[in-house]
N, C-alpha and C. Protein backbone atom coordinates (compact mmCIF):
# COMPACT_ATOMS: atom_id res chain seq x y z
N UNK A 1 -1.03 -49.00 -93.23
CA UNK A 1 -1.15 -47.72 -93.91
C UNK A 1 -0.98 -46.56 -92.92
N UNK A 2 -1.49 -46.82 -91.91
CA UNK A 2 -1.43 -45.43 -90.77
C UNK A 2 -0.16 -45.67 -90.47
N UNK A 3 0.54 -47.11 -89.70
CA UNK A 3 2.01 -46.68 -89.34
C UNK A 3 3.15 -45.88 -90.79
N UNK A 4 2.42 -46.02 -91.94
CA UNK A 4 3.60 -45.42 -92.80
C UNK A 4 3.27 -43.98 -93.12
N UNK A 5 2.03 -43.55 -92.84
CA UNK A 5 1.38 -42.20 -92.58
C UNK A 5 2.49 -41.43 -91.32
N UNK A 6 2.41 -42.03 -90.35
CA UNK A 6 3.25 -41.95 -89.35
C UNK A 6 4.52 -41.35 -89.34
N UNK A 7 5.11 -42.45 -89.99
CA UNK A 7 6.34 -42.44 -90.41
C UNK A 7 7.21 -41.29 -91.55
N UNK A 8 5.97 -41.15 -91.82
CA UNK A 8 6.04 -39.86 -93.32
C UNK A 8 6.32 -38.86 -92.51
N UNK A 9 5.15 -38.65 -91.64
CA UNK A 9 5.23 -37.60 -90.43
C UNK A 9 6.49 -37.30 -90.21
N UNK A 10 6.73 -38.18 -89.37
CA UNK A 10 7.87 -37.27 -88.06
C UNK A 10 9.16 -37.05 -89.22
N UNK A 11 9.16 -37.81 -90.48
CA UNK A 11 10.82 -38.00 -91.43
C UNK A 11 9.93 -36.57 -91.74
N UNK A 12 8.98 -35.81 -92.37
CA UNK A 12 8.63 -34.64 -92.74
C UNK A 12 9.23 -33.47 -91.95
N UNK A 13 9.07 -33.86 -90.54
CA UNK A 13 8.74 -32.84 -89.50
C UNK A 13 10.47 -32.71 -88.95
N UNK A 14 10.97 -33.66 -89.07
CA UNK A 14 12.63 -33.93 -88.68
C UNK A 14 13.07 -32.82 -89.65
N UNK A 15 13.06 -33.37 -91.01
CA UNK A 15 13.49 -31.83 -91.89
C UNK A 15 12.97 -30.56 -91.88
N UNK A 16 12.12 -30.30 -91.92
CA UNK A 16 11.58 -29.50 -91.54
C UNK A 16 11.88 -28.29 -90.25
N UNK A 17 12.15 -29.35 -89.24
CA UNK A 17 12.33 -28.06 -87.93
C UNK A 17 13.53 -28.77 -87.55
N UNK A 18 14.66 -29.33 -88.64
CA UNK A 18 16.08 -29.59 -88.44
C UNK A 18 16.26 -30.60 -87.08
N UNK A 19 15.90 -31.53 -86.69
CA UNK A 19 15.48 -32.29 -85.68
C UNK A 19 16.60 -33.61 -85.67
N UNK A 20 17.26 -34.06 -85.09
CA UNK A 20 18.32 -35.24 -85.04
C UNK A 20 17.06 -36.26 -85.08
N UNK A 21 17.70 -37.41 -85.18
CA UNK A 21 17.13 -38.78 -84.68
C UNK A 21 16.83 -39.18 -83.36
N UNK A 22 17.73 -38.60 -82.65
CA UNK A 22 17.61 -38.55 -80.98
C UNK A 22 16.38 -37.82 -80.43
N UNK A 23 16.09 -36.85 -80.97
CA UNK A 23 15.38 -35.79 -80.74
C UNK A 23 13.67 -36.59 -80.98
N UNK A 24 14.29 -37.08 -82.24
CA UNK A 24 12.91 -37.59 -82.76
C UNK A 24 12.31 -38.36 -82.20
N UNK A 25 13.16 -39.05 -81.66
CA UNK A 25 12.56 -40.57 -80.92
C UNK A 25 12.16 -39.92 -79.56
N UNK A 26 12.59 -38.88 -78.95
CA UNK A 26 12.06 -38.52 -77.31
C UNK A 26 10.92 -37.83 -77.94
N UNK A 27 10.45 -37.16 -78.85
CA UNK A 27 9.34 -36.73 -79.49
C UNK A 27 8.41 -37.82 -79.36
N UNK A 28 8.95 -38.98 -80.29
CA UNK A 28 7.83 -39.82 -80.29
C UNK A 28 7.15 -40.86 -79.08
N UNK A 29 8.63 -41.05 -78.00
CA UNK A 29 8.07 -41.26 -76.80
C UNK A 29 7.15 -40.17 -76.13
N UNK A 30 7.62 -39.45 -75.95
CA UNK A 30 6.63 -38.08 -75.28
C UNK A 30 5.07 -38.65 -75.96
N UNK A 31 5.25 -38.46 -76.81
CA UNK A 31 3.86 -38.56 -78.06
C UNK A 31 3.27 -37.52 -78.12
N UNK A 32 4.27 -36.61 -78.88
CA UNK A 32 4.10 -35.16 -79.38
C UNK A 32 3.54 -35.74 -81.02
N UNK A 33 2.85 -34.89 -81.17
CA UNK A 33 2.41 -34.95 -82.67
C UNK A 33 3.15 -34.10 -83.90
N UNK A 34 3.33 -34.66 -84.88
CA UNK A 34 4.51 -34.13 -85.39
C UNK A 34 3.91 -32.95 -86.35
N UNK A 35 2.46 -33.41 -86.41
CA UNK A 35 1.63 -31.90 -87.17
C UNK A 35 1.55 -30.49 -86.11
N UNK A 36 1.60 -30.70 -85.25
CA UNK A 36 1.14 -29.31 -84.01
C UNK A 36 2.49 -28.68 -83.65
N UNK A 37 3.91 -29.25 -83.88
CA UNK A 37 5.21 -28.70 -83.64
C UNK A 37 5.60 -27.54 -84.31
N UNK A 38 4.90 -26.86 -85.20
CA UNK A 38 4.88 -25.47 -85.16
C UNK A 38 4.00 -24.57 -84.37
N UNK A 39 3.66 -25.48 -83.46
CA UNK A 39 3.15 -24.20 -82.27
C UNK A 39 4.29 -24.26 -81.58
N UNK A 40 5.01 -24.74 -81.22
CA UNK A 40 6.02 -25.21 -79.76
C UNK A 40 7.18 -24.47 -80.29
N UNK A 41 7.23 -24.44 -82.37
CA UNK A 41 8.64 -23.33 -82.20
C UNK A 41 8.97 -22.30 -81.94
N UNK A 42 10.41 -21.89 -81.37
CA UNK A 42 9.65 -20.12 -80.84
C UNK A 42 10.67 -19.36 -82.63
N UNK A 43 9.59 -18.25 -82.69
CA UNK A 43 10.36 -17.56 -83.63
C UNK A 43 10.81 -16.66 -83.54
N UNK A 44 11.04 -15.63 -84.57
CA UNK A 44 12.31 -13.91 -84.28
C UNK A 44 11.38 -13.31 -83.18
N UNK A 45 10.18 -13.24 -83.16
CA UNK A 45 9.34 -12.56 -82.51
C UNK A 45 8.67 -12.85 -80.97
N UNK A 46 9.01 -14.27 -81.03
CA UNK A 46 8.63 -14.98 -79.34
C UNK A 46 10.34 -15.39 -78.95
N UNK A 47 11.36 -14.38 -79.02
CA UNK A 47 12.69 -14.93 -78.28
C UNK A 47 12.21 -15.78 -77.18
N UNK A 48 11.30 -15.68 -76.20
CA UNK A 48 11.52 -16.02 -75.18
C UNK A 48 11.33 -17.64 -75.21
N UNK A 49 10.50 -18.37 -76.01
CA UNK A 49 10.82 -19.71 -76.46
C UNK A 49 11.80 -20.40 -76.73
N UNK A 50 12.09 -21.78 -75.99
CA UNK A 50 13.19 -22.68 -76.31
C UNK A 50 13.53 -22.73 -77.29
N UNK A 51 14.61 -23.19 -78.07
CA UNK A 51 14.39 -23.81 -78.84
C UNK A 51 14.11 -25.11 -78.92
N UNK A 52 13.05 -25.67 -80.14
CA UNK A 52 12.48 -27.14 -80.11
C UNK A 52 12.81 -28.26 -79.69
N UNK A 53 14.20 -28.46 -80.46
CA UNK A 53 15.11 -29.34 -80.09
C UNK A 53 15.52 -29.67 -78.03
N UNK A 54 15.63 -28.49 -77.90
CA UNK A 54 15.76 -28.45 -76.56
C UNK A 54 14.92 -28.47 -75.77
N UNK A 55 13.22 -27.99 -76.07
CA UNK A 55 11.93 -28.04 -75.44
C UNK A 55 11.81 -29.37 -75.33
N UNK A 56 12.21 -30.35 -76.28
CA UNK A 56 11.46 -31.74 -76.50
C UNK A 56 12.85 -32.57 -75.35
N UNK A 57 14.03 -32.24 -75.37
CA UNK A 57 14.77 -32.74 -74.21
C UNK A 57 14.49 -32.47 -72.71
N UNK A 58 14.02 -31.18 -72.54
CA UNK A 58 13.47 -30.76 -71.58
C UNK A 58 11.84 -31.66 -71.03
N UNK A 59 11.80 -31.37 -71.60
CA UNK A 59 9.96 -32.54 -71.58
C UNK A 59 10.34 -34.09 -70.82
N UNK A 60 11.58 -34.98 -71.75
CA UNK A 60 11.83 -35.72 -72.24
C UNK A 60 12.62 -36.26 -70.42
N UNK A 61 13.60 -35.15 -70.21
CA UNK A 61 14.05 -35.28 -69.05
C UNK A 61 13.04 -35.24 -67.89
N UNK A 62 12.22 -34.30 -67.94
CA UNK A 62 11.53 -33.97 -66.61
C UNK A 62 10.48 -35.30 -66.65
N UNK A 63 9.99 -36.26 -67.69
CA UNK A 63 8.98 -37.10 -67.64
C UNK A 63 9.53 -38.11 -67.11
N UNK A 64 10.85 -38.49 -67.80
CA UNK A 64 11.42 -40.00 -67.45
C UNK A 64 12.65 -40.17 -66.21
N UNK A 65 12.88 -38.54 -65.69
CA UNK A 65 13.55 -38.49 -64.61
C UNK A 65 12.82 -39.13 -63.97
N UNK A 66 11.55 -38.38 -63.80
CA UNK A 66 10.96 -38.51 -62.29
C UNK A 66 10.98 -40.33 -62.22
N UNK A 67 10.01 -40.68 -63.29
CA UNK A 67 10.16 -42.32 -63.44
C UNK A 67 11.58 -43.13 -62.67
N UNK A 68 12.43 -42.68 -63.36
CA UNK A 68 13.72 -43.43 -62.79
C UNK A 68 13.88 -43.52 -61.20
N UNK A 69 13.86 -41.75 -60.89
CA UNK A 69 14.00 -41.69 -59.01
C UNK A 69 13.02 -42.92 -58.46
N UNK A 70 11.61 -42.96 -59.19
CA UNK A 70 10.71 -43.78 -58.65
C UNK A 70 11.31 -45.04 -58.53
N UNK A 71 11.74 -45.64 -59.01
CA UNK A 71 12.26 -47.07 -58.96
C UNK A 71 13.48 -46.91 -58.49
């Protein structure tokens, strides 16, 4: 029941803030929560915010870069 709670989630949150599949899945590795991703969007009024899509690649890169150099 919780993994399909889950699952409701992020397919909610994908439409919602227009999100690929790619996107989604470095989301869900990260283990961003898919209820709190309207704090992270920037809107007309915070230009200076990424956009989402690109915040969550950004994250996504800087976590699993470092990993890789390590090995």
């Amino acid at each position: 029941m919780q993994k399909v709670k889950k699952q409701r989630a992020w397919i909610d949150a994908k439409k919602k803030y227009r999100l690929s599949d790619a996107t989604v899945q470095m989301a869900m590795e990260l283990g961003l929560n898919p209820s709190k991703l309207g704090k992270i969007v920037g809107h007309k009024q915070e230009p200076w915010k990424e956009p989402l899509a690109n915040f969550i690649r950004t994250l996504y890169e800087k976590k699993f870069k470092l990993r890789h150099e390590a090995t």
